[in-house]
Structures are given as C-alpha cells and as structure tokens.
C-alpha atoms as a PDB file:
ATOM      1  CA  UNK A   1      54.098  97.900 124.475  1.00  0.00           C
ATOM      2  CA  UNK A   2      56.383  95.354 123.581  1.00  0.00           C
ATOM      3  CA  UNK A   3      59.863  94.234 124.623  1.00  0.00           C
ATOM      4  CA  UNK A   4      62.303  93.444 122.516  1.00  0.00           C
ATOM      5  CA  UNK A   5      66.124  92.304 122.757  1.00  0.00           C
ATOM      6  CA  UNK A   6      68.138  92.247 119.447  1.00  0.00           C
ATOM      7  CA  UNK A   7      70.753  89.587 118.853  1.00  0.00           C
ATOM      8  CA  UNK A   8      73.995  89.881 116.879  1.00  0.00           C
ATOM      9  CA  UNK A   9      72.751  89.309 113.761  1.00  0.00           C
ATOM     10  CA  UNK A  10      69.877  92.043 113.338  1.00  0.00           C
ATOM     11  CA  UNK A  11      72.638  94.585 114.949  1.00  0.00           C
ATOM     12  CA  UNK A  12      74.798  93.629 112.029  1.00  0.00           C
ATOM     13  CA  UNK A  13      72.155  94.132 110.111  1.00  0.00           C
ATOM     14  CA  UNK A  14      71.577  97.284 110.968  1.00  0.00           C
ATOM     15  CA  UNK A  15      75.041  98.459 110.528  1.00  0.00           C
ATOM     16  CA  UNK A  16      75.193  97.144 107.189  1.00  0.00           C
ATOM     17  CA  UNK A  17      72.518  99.361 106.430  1.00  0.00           C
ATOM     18  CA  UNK A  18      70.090  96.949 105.897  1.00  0.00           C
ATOM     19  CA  UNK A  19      66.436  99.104 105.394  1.00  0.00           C
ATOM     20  CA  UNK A  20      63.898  96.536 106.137  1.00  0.00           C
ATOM     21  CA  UNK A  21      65.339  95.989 109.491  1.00  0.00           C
ATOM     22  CA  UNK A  22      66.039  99.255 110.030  1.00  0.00           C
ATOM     23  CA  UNK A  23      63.168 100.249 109.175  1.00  0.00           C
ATOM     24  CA  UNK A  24      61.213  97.564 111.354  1.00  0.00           C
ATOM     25  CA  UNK A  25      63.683  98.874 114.179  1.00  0.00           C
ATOM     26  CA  UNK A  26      62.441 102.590 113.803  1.00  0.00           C
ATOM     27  CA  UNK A  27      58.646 101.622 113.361  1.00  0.00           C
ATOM     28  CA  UNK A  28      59.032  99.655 117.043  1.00  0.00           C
ATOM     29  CA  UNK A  29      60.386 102.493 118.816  1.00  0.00           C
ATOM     30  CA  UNK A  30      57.979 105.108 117.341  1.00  0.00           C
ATOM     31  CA  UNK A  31      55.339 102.833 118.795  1.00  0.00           C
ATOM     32  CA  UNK A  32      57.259 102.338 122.102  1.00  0.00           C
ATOM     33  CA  UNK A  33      58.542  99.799 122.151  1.00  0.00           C
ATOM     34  CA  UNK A  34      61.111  98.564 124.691  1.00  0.00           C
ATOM     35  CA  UNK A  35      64.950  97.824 123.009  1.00  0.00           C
ATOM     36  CA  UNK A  36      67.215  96.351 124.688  1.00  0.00           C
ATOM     37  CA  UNK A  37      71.009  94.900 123.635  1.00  0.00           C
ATOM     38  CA  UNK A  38      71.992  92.132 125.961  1.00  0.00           C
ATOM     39  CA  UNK A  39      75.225  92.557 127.312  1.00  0.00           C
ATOM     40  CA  UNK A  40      76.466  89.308 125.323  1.00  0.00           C
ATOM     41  CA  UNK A  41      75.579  91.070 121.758  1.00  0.00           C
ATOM     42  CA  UNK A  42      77.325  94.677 122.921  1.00  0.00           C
ATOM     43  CA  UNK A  43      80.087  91.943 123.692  1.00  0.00           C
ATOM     44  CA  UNK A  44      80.214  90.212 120.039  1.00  0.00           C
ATOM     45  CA  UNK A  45      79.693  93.741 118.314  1.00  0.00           C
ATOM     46  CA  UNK A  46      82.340  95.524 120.220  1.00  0.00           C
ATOM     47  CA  UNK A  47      84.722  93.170 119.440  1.00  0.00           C
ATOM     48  CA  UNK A  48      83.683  92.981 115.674  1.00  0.00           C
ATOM     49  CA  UNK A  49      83.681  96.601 115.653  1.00  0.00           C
ATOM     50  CA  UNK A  50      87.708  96.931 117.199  1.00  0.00           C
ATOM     51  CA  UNK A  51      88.929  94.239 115.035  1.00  0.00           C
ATOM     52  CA  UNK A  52      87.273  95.816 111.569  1.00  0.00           C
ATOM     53  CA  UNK A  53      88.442  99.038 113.038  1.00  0.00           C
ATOM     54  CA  UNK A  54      85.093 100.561 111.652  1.00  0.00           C
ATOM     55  CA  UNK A  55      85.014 103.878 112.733  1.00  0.00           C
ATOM     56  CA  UNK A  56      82.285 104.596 110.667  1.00  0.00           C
ATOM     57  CA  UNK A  57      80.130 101.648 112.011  1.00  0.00           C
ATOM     58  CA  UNK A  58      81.399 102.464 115.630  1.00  0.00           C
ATOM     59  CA  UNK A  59      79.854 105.622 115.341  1.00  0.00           C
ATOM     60  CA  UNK A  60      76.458 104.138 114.157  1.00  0.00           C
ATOM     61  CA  UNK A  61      76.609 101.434 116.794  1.00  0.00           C
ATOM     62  CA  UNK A  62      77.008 104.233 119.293  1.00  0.00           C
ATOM     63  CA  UNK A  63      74.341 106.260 118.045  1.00  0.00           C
ATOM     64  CA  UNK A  64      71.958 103.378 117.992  1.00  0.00           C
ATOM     65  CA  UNK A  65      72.543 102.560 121.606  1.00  0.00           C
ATOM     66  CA  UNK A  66      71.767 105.819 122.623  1.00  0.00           C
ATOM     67  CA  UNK A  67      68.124 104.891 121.650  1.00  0.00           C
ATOM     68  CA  UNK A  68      68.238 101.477 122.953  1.00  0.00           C
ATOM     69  CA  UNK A  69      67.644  99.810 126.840  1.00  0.00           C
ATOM     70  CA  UNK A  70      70.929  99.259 128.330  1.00  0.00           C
ATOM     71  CA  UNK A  71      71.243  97.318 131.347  1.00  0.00           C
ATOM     72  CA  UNK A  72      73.586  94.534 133.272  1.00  0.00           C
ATOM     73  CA  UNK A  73      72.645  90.991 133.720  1.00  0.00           C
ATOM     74  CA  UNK A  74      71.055  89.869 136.881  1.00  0.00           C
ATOM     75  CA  UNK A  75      72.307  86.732 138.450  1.00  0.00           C
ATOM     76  CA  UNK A  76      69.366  84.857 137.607  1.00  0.00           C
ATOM     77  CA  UNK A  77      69.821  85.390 134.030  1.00  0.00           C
ATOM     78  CA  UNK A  78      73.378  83.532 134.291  1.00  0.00           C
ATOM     79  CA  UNK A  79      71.557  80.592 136.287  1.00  0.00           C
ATOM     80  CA  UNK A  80      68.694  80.382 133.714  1.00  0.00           C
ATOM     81  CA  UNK A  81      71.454  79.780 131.111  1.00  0.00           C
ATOM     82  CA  UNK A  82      73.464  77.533 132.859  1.00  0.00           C
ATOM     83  CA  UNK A  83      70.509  75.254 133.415  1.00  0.00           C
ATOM     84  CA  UNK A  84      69.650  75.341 129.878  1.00  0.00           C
ATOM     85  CA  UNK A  85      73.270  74.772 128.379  1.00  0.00           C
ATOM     86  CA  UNK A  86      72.861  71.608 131.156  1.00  0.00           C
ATOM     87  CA  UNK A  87      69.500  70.606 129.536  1.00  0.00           C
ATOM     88  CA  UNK A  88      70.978  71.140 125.755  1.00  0.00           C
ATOM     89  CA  UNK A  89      73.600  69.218 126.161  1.00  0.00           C
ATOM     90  CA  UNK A  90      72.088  66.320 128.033  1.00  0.00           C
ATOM     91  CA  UNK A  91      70.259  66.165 125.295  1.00  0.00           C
ATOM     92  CA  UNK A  92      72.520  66.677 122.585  1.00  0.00           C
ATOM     93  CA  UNK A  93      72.417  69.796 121.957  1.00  0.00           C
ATOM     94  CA  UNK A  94      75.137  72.703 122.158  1.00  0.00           C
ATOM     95  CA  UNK A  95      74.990  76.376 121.357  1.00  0.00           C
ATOM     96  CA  UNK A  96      77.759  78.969 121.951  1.00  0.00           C
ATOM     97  CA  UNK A  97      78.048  80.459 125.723  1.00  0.00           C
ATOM     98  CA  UNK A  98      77.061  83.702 124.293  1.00  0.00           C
ATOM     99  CA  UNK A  99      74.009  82.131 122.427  1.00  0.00           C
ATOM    100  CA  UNK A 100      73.227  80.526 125.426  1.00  0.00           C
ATOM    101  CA  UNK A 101      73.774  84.063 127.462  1.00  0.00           C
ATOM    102  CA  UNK A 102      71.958  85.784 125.495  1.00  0.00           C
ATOM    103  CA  UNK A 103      68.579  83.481 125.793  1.00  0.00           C
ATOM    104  CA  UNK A 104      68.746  83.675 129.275  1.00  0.00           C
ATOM    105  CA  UNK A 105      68.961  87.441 129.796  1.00  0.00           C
ATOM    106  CA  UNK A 106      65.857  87.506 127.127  1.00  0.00           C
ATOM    107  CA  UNK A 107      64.098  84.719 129.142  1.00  0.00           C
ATOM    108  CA  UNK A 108      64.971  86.641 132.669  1.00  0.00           C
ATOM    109  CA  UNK A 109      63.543  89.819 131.781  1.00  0.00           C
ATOM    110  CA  UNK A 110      60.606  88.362 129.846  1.00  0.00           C
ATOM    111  CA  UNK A 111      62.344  89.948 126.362  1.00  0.00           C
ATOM    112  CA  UNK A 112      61.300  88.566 122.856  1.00  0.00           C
ATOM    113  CA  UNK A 113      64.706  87.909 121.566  1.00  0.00           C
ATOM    114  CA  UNK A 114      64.742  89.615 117.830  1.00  0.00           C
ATOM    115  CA  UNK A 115      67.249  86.813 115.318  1.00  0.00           C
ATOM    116  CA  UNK A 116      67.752  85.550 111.996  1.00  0.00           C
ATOM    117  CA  UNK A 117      69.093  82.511 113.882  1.00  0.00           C
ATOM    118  CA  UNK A 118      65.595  80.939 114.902  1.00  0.00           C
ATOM    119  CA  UNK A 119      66.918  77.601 114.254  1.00  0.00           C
ATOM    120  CA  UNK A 120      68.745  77.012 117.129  1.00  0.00           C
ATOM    121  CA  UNK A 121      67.269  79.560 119.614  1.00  0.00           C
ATOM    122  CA  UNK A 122      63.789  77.623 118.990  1.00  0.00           C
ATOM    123  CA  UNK A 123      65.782  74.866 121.201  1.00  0.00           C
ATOM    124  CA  UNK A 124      65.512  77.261 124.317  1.00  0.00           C
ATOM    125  CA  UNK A 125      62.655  76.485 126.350  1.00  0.00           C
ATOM    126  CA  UNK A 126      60.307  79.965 127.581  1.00  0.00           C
ATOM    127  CA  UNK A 127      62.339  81.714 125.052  1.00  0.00           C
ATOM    128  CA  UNK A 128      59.684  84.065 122.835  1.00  0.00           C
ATOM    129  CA  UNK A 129      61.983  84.549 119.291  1.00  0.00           C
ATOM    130  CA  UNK A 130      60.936  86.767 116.171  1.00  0.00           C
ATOM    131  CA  UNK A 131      62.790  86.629 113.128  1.00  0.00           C
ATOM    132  CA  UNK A 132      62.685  90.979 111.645  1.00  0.00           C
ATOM    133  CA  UNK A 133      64.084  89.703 108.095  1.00  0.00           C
ATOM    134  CA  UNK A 134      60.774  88.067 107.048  1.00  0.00           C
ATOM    135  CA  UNK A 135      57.892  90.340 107.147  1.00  0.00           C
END
C-alpha cells in the first residue's frame, strides 16, 4: 500500500477537472492507497476556495476530502520543518512556510508528497516527491 500526501497544486488540479490526475487519484485509492491532505494544503485551498467564492469547487473539494486521510500535525512535524527552513536558508535557500510545512508533515509521517513543484521540494532532505502530471 502506498502513502501519499497531495500538495496544492495536484488539489487544484483536481478541481479544475484535470482527468489525468484525477484519474491517477481514483486508480490509487481503488488500489488502497493511503491519501492524505496536509493541514498546510486544506489551508491554501480553503482560502483559494473563500476568496473565488467557488461554490461549485467547494463542493468538490468537500466531496474529495471525504475520501481522503485527514489528520492534525504532530509536533515533530513542525520541528522537522523548522530545522530544514534553518538548513535551507543557511544555505541559501528559501521556500514558503507552508512549502516548508508541508514537507515536514510528509517527512513525519513517512508520506510521498504528490507535486508539480519537484523543483524546489527536491531541496528537502528524506522528503520522497512524485510528480502525477507526467506519467
């Protein structure tokens, strides 16, 4: 079984009704798969989602949740990404708290984090990425 947590992007993705993703998405979860949102992306979608006010993507968001893991961050995720944000910037490096967030609730409960954005998640050391728009 794997575990998977989806980032901003492949949500978005989703909403826009985007089929390879989507149907990627379905394919894991007929297979078992473990789907999480990290508390970070429900964060960035919710807020995209009030601001657009999308109903009609609010509703789809919803109903896509209800099939998905949703849990809270543990401390240790928040410590995890502190130390990393330290380590990126030390050595040049910065990415967005909620980029940063996000890799360390993946990296805390052993999650492959599912982005378009490998670019700068590959920067994230014990971070396992996978990229559902190239197949």
């Amino acid at each position: 079984m794997n575990t998977y947590a989806l980032d901003t992007d492949v949500i978005s993705f989703i909403l826009k009704g985007d089929e390879n993703i989507a149907t990627r998405f379905r394919r894991e979860l007929e297979n078992g798969s473990r789907i999480s949102v990290p508390p970070p992306v429900l964060y960035e979608i919710r807020r995209w989602l009030i601001f657009n006010s999308s109903g009609n993507r609010s509703r789809l968001f919803n109903d896509l949740c209800s099939e998905l893991v949703m849990e809270d961050m543990r401390l240790n995720a928040f410590e995890l990404a502190a130390a990393e944000h330290a380590r990126l910037k030390r050595d040049g490096y910065t990415l967005g708290d909620a980029d940063i967030l996000i890799a360390g609730y993946c990296v805390d409960n052993n999650y492959t984090l599912v982005t378009n954005n490998t670019k700068h998640y590959s920067l994230i050391e014990g971070l396992d990425i996978e990229d559902w728009t190239v197949e």
